[in-house]
Protein backbone atom coordinates (compact mmCIF):
# COMPACT_ATOMS: atom_id res chain seq x y z
CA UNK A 1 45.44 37.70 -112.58
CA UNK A 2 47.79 35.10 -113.44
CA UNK A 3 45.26 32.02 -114.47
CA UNK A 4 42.19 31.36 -114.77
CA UNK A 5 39.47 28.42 -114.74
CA UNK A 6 35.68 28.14 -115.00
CA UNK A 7 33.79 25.07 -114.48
CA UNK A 8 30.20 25.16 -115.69
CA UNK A 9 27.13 23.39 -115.78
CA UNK A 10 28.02 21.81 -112.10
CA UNK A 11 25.10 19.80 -110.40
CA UNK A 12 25.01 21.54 -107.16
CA UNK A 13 23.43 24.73 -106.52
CA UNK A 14 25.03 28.16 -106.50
CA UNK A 15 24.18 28.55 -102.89
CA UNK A 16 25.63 25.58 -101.61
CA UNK A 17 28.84 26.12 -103.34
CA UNK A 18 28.96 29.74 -102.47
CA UNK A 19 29.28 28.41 -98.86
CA UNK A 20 32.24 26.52 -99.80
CA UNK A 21 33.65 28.90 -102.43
CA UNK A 22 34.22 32.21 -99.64
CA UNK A 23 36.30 29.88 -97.17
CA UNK A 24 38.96 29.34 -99.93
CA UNK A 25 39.03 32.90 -100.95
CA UNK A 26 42.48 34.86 -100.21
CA UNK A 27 44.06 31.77 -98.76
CA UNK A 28 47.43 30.56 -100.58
CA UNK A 29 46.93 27.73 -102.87
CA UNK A 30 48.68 24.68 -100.17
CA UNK A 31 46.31 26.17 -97.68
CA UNK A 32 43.06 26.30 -99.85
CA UNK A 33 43.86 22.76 -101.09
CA UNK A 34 44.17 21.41 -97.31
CA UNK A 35 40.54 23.49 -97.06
CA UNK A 36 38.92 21.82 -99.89
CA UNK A 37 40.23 17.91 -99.12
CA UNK A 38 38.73 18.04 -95.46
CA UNK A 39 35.47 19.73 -95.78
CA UNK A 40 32.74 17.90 -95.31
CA UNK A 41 30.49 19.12 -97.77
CA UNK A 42 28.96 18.22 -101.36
CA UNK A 43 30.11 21.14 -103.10
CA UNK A 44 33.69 20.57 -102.00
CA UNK A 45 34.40 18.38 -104.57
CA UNK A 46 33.46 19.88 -107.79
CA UNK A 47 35.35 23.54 -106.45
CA UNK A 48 38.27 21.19 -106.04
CA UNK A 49 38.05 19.81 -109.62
CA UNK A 50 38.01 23.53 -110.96
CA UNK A 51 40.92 24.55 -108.39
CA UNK A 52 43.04 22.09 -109.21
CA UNK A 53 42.73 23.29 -113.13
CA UNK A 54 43.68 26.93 -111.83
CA UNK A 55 46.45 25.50 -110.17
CA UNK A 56 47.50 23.80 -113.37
CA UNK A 57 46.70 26.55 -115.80
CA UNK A 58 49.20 28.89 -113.58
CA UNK A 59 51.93 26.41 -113.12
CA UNK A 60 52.04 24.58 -116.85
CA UNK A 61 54.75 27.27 -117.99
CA UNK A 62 57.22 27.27 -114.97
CA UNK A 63 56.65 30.77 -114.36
CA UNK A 64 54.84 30.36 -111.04
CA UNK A 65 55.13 27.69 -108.33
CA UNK A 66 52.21 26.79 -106.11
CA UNK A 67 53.49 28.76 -103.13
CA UNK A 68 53.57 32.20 -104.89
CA UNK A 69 49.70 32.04 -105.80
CA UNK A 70 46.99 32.96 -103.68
CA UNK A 71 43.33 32.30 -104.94
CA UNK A 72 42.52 36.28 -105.76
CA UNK A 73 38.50 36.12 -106.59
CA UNK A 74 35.89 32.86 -106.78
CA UNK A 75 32.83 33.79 -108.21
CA UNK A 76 29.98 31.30 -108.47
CA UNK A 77 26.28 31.93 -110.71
CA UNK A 78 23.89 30.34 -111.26
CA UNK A 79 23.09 28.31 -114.39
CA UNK A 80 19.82 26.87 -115.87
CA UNK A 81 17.66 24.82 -113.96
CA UNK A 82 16.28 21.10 -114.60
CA UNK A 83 12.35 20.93 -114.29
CA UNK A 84 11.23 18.07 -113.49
CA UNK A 85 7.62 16.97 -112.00
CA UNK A 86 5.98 14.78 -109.12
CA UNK A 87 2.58 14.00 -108.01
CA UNK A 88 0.59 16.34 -105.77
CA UNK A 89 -3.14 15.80 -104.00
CA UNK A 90 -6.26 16.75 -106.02
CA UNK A 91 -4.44 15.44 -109.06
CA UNK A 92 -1.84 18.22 -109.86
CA UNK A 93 1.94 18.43 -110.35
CA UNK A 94 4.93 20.49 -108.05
CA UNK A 95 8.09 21.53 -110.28
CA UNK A 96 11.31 20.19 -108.56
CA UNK A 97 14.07 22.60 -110.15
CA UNK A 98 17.29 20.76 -110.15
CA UNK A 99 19.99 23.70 -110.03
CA UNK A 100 22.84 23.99 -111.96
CA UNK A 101 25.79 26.39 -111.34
CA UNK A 102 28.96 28.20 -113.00
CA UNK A 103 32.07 28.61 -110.82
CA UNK A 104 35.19 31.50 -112.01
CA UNK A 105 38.44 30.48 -109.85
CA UNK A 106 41.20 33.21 -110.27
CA UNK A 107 44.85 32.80 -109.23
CA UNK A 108 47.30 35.79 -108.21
CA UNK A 109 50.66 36.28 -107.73
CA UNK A 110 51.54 37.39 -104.03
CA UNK A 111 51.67 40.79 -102.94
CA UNK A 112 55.14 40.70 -101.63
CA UNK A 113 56.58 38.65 -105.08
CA UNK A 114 56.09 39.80 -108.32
């Protein structure tokens, strides 16, 4: 593992940004960055945020360069949920849970360059 970022507390839910999250996984990081700027999706966004601070926390030193990385595990769980209420018939209340999630990007070197 050569770096490491977690982004937490994210306002999408774990499944929606798993969906996202496994298309990325194992590509190299110009490949997974082309991946995550033309996806359609909601969840893109936020997994780009926390990429980009991979990409950043493996490349501050000089050690690495972008091309030598390759995004090595993405983990995503879920994190506590927002209740919040709304009217039903007869009088009652339905719980709308607004999920939260915690995403884990790591970065490795390449297998061929160490």
């Amino acid at each position: 593992m050569v770096s490491k970022a977690k982004g937490r507390y994210i306002p999408v839910s774990a499944r929606k940004i798993r969906l996202v999250a496994n298309l990325i996984k194992g590509m190299d990081v110009p490949r997974a960055q082309a991946v995550l700027h033309n996806i359609p999706r909601g969840a893109a966004k936020p997994i780009a945020k926390v990429f980009r601070s991979a990409v950043a926390n493996a490349t501050k030193d000089g050690a690495w360069s972008e091309d030598q990385l390759v995004v090595s595990r993405v983990m995503t769980d879920g994190g506590p949920s927002m209740k919040r209420y709304r009217s039903a018939p007869m009088g009652r209340a339905m719980v709308i849970k607004k999920r939260f999630s915690h995403l884990t990007i790591e970065l490795d070197a390449k297998k061929g360059r160490v």
